[in-house]
PDB file of N, CA and C in Angstrom:
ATOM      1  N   UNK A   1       3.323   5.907  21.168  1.00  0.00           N
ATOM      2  CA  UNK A   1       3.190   6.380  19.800  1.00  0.00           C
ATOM      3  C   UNK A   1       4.538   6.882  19.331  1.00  0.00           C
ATOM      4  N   UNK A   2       4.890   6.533  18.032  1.00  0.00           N
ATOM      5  CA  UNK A   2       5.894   6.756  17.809  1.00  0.00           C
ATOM      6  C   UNK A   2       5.970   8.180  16.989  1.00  0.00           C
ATOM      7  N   UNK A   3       7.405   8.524  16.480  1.00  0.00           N
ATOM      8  CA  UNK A   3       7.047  10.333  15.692  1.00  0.00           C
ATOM      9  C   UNK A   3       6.401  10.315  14.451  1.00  0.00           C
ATOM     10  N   UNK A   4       5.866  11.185  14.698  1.00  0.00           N
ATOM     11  CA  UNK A   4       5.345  11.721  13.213  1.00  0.00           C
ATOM     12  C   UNK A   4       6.226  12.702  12.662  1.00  0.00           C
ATOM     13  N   UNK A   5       6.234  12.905  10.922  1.00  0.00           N
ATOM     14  CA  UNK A   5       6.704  13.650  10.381  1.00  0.00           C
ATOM     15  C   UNK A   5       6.138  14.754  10.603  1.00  0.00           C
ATOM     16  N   UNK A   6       6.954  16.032  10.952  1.00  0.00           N
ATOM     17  CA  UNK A   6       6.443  17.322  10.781  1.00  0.00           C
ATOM     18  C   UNK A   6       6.186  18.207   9.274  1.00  0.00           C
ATOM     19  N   UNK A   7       7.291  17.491   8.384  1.00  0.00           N
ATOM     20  CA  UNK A   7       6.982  17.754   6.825  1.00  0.00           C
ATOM     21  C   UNK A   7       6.519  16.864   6.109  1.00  0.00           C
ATOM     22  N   UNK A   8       5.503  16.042   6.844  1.00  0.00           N
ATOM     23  CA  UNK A   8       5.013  15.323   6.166  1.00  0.00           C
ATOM     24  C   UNK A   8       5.275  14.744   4.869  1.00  0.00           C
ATOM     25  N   UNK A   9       6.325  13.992   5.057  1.00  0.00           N
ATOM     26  CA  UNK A   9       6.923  13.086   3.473  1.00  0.00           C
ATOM     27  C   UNK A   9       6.992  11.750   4.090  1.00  0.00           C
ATOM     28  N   UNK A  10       6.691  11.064   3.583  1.00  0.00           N
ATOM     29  CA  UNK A  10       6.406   9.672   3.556  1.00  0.00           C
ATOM     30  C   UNK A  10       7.420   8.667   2.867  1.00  0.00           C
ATOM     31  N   UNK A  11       7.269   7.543   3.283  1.00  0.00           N
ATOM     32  CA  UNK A  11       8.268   6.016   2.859  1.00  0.00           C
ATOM     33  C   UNK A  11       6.969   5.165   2.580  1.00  0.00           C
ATOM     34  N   UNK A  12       7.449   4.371   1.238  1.00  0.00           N
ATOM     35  CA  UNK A  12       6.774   3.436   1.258  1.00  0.00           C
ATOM     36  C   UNK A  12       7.393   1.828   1.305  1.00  0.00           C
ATOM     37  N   UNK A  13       6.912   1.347   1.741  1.00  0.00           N
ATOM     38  CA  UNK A  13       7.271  -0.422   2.117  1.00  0.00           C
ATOM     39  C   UNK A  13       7.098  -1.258   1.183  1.00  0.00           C
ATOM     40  N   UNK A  14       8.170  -1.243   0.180  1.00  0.00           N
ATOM     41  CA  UNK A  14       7.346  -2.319  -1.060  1.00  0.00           C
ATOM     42  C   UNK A  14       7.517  -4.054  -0.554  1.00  0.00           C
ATOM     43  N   UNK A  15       6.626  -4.521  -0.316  1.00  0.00           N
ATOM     44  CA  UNK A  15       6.788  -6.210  -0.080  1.00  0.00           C
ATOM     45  C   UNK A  15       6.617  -6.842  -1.446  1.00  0.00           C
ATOM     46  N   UNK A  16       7.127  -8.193  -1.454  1.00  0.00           N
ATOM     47  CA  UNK A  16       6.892  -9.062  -2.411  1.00  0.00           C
ATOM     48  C   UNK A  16       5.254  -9.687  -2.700  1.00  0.00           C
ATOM     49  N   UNK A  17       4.941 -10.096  -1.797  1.00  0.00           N
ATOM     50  CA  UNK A  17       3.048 -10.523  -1.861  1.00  0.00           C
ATOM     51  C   UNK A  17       1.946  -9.341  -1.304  1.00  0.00           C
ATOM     52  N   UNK A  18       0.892  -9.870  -0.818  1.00  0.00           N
ATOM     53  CA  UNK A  18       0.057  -9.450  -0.112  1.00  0.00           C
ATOM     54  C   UNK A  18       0.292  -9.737   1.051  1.00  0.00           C
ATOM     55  N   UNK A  19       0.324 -10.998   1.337  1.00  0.00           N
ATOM     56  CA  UNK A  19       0.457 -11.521   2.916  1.00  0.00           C
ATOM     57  C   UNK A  19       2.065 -11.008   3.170  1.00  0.00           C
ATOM     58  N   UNK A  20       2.611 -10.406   2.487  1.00  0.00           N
ATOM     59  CA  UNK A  20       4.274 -10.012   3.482  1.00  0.00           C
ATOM     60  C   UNK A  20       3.353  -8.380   3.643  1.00  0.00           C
ATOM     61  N   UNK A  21       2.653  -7.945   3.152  1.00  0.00           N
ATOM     62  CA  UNK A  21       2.490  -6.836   3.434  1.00  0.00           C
ATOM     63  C   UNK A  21       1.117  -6.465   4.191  1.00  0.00           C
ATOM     64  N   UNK A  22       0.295  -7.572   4.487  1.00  0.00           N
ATOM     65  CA  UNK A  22      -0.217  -7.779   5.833  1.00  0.00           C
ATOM     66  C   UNK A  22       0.992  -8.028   7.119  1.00  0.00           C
ATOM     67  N   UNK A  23       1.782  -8.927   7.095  1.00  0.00           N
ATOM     68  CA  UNK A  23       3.077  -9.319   7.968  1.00  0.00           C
ATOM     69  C   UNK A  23       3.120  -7.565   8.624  1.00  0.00           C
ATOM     70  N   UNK A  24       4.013  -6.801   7.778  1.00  0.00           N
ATOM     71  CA  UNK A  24       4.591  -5.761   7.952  1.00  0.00           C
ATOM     72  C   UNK A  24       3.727  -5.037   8.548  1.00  0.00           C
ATOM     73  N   UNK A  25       2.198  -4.461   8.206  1.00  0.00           N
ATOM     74  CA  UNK A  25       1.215  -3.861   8.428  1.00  0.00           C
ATOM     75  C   UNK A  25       0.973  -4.197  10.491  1.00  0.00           C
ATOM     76  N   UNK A  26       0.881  -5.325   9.923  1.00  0.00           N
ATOM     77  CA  UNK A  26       0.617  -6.035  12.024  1.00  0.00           C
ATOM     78  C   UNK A  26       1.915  -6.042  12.808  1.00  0.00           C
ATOM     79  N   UNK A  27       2.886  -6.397  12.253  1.00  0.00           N
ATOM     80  CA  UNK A  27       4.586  -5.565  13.193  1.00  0.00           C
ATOM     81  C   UNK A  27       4.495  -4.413  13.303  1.00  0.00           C
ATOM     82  N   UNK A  28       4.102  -3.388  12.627  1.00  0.00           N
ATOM     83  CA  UNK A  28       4.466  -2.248  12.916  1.00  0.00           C
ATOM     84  C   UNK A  28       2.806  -2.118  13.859  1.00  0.00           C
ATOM     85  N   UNK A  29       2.076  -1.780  13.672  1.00  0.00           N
ATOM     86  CA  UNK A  29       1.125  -1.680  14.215  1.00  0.00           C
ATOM     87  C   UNK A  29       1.221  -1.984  15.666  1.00  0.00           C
ATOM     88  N   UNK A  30       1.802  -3.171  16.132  1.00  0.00           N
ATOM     89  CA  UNK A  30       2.058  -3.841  17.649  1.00  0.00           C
ATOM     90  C   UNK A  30       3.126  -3.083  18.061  1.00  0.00           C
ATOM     91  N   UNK A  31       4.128  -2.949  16.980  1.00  0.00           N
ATOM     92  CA  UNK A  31       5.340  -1.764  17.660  1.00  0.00           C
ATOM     93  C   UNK A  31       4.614  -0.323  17.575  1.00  0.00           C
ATOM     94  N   UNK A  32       3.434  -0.236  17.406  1.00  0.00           N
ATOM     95  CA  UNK A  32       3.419   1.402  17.761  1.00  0.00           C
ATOM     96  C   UNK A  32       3.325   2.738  17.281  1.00  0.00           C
ATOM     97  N   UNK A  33       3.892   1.884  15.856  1.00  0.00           N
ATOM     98  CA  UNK A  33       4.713   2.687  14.534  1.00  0.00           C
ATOM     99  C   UNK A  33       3.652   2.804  13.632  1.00  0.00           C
ATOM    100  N   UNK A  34       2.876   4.671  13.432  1.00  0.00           N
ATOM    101  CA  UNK A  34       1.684   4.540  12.367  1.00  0.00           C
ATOM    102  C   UNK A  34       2.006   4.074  11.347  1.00  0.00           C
ATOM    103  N   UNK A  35       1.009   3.596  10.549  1.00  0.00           N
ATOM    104  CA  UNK A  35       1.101   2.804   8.869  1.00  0.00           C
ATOM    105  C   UNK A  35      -0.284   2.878   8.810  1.00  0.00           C
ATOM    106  N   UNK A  36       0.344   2.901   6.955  1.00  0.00           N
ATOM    107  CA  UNK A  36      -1.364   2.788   6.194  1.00  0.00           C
ATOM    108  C   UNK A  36      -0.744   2.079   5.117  1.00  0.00           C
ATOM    109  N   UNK A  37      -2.177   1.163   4.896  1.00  0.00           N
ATOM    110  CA  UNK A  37      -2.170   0.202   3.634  1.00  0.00           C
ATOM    111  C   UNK A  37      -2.623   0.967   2.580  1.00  0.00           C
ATOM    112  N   UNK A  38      -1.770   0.612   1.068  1.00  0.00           N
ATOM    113  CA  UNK A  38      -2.211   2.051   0.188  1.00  0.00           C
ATOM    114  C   UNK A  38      -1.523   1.416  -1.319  1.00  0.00           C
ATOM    115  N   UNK A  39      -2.556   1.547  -2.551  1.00  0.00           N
ATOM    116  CA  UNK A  39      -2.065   1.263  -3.676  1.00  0.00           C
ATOM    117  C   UNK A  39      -0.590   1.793  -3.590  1.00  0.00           C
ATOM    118  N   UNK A  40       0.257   0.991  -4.398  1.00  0.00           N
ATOM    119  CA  UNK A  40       1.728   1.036  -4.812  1.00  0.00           C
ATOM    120  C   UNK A  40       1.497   2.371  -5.756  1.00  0.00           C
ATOM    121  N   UNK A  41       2.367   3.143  -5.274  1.00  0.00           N
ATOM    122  CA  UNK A  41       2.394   4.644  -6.491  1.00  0.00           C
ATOM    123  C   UNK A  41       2.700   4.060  -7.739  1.00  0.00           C
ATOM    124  N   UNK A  42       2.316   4.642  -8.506  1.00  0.00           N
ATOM    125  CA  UNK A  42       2.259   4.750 -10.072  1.00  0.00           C
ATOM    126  C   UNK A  42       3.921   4.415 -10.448  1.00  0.00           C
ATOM    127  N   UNK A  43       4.889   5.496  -9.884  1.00  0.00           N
ATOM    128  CA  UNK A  43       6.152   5.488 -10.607  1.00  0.00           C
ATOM    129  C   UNK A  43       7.079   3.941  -9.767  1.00  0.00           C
ATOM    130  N   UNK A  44       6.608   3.743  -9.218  1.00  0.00           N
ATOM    131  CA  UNK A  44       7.081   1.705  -8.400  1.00  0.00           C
ATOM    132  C   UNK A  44       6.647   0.732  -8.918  1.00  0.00           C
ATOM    133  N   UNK A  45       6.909   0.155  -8.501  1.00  0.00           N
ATOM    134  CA  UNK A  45       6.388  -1.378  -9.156  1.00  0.00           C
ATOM    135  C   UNK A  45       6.501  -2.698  -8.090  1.00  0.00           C
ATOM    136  N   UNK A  46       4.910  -3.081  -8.159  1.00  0.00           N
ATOM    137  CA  UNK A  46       5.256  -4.319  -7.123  1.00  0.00           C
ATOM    138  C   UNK A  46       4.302  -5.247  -7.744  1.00  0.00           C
ATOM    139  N   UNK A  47       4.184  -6.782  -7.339  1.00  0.00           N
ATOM    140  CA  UNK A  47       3.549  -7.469  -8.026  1.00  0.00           C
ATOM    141  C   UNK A  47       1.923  -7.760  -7.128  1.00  0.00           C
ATOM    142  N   UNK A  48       1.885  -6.966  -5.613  1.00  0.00           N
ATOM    143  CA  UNK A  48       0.664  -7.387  -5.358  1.00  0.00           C
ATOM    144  C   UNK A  48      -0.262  -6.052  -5.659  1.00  0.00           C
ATOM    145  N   UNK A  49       0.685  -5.308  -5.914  1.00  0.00           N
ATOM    146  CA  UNK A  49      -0.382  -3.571  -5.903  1.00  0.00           C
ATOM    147  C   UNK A  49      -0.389  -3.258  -4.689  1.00  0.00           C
ATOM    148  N   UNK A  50      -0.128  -3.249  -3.394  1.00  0.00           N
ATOM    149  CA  UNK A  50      -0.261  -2.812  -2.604  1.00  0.00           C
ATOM    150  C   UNK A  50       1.072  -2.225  -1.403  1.00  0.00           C
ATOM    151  N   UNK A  51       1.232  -1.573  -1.049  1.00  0.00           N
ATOM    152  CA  UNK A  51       2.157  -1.094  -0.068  1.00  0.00           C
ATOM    153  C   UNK A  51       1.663  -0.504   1.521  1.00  0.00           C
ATOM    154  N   UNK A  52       2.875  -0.395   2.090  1.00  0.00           N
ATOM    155  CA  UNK A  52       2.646  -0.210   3.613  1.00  0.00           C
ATOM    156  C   UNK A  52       3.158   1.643   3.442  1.00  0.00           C
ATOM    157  N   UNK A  53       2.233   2.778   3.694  1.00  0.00           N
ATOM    158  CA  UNK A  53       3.044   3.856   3.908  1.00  0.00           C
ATOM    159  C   UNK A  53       3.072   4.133   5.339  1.00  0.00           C
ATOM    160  N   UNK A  54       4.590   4.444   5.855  1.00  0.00           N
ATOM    161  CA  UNK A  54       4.707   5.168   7.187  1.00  0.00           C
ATOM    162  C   UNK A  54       6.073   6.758   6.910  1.00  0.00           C
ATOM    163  N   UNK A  55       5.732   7.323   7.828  1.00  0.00           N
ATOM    164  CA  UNK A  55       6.092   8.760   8.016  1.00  0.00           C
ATOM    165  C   UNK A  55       7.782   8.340   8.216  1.00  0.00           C
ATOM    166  N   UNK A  56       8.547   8.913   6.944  1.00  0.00           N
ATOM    167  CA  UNK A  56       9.759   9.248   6.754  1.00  0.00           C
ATOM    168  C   UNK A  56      10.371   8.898   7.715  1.00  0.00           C
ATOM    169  N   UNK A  57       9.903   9.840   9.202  1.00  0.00           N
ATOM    170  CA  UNK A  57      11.434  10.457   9.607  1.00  0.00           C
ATOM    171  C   UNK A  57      11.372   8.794  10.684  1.00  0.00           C
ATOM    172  N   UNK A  58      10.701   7.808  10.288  1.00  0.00           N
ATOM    173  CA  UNK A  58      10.379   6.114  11.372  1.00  0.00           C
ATOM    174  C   UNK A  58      11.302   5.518  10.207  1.00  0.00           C
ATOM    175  N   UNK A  59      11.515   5.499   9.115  1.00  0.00           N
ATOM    176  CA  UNK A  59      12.314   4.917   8.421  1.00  0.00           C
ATOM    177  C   UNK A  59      13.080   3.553   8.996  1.00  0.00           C
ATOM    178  N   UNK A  60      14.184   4.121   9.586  1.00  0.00           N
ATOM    179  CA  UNK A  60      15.249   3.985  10.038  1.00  0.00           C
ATOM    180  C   UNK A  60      15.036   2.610  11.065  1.00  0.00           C
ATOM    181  N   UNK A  61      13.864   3.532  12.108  1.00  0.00           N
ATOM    182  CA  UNK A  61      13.658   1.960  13.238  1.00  0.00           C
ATOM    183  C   UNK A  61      12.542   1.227  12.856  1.00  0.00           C
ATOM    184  N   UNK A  62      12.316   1.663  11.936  1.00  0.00           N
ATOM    185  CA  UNK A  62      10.977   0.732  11.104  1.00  0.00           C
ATOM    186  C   UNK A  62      11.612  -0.114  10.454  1.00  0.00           C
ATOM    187  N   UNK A  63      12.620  -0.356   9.951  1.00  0.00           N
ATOM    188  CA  UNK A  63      13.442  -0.922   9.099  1.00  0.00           C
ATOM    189  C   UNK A  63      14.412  -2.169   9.727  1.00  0.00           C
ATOM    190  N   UNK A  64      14.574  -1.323  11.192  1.00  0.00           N
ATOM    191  CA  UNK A  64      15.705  -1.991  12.038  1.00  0.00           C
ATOM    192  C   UNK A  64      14.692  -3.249  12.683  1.00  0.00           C
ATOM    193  N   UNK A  65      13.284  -2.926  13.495  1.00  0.00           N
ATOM    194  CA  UNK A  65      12.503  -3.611  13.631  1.00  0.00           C
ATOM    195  C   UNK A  65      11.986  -4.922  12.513  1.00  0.00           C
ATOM    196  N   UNK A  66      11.392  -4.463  11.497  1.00  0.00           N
ATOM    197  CA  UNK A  66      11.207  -5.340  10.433  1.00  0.00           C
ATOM    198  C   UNK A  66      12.335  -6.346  10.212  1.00  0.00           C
ATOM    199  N   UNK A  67      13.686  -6.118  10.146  1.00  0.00           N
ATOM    200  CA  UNK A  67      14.704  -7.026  10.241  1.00  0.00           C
ATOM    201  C   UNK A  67      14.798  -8.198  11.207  1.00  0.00           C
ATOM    202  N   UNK A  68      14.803  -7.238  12.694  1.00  0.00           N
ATOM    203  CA  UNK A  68      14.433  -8.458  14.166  1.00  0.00           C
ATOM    204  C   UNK A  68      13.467  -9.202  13.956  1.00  0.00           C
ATOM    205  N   UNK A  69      12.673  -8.773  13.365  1.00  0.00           N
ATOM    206  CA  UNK A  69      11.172  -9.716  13.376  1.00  0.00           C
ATOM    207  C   UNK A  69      11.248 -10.649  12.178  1.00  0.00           C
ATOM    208  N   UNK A  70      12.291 -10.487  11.397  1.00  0.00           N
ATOM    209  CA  UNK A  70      12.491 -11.437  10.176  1.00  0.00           C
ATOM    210  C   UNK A  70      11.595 -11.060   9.106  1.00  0.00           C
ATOM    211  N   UNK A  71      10.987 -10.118   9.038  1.00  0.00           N
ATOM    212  CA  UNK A  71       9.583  -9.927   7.810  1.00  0.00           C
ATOM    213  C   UNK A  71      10.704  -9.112   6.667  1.00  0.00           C
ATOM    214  N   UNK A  72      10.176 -10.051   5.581  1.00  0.00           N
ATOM    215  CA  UNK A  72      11.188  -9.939   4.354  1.00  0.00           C
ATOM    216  C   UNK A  72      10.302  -8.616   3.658  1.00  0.00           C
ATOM    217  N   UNK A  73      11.038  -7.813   2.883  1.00  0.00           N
ATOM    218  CA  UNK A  73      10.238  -6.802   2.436  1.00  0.00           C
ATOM    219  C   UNK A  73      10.896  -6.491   0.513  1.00  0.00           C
ATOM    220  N   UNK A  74      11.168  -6.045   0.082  1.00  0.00           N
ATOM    221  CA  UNK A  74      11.404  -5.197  -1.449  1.00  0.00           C
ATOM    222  C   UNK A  74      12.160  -4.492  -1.017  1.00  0.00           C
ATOM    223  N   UNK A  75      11.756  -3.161  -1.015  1.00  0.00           N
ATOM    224  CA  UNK A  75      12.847  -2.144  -0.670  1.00  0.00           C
ATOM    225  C   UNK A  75      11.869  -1.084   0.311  1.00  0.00           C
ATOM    226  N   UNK A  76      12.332   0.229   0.196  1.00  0.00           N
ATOM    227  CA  UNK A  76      11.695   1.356   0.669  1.00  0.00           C
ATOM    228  C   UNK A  76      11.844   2.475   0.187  1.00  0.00           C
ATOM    229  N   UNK A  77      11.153   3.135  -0.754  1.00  0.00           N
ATOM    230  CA  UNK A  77      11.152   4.333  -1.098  1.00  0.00           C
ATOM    231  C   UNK A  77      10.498   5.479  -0.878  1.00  0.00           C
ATOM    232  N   UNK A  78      11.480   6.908  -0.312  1.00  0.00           N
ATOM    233  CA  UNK A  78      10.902   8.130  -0.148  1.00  0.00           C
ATOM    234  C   UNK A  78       9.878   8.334  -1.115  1.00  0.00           C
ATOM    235  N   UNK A  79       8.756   9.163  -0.687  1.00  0.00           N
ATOM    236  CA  UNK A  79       7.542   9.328  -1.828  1.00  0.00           C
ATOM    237  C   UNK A  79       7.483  11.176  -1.987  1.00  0.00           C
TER     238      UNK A  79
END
């Protein structure tokens, strides 16, 4: 299991479709790394409505992972 935030602030995973954000949802999941599937916040914008949230302080190797694995994503924004 990987860390959890202790101040609980969150990242969200904006993908381009649905299925990149199933993709992302099952990489991280096999790596270990909590995530939740979760309407796109209000102040973002994505075209499937949906996002991947995981705990801030995974950012970093959540990001580095998603790259190795080739899963294309949007961006990532602190929430």
């Amino acid at each position: 299991m990987k860390k959890t935030d202790p101040q609980g602030t969150h990242t969200v995973i904006i993908a381009y479709s649905t299925g990149h954000v199933f993709r992302i949802e099952k990489v991280l999941t096999e790596a270990g790394f909590p995530c939740k599937m979760i309407p796109v916040p209000r102040h973002l914008s994505s075209d499937c409505g949906i996002c991947i949230r995981i705990d801030s302080i995974n950012s970093d190797p959540v990001r580095t992972i998603l790259e190795k694995k080739g899963v294309e994503f949007e961006g990532m924004y602190e929430i």
